[in-house]
N, C-alpha and C. Protein backbone atom coordinates (compact mmCIF):
# COMPACT_ATOMS: atom_id res chain seq x y z
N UNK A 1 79.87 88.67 70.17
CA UNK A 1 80.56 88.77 71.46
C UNK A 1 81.58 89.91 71.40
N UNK A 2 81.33 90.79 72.39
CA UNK A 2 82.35 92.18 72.31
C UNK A 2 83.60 91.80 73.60
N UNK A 3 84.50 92.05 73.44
CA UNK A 3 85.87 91.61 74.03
C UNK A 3 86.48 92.84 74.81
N UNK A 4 86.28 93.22 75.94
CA UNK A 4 86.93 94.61 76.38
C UNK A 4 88.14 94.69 76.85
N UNK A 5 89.06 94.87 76.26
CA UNK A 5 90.53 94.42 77.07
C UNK A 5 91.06 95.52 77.24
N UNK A 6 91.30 95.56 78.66
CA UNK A 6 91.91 96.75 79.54
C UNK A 6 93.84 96.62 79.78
N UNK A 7 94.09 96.93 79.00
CA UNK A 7 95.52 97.11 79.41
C UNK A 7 96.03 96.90 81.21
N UNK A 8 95.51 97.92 81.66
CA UNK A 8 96.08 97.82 83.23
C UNK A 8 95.62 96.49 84.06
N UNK A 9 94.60 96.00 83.33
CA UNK A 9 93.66 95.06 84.21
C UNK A 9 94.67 94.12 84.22
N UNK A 10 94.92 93.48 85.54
CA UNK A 10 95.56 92.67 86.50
C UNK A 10 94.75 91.28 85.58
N UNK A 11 93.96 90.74 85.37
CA UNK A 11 92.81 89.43 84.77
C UNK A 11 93.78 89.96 83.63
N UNK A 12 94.72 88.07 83.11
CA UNK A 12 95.23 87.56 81.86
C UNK A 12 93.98 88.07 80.85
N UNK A 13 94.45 88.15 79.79
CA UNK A 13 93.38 88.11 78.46
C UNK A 13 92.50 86.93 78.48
N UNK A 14 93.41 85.70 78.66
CA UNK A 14 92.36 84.76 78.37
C UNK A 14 91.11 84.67 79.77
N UNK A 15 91.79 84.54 81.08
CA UNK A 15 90.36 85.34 82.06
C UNK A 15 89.71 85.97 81.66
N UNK A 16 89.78 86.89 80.51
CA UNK A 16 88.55 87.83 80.14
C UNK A 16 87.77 87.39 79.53
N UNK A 17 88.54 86.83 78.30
CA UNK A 17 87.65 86.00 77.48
C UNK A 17 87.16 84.94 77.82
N UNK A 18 87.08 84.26 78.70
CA UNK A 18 86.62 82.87 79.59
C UNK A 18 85.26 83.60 80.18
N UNK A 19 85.17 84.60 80.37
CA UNK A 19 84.49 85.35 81.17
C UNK A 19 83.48 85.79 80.69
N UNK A 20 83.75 86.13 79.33
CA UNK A 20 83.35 87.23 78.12
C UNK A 20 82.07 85.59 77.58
N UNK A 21 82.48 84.63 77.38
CA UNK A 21 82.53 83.32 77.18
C UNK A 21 81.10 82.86 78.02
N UNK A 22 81.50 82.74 78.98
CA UNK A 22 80.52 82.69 80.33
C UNK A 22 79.52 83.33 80.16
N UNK A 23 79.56 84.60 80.64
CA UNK A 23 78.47 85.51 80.40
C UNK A 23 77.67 85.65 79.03
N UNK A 24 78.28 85.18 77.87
CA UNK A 24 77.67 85.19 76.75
C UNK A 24 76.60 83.98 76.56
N UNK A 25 76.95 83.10 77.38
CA UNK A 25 76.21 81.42 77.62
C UNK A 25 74.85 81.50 78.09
């Protein structure tokens, strides 16, 4: 699972990774 974390991005870290999470399912 690759984790892309955008500094500016408005989406908490963990939204990403919930996401990252999701889509990996």
């Amino acid at each position: 699972m690759l984790f892309r974390v955008s500094p500016r991005s408005p989406v908490p870290l963990g939204e990403q990774i919930a996401a990252c999470v999701r889509g990996a399912i």
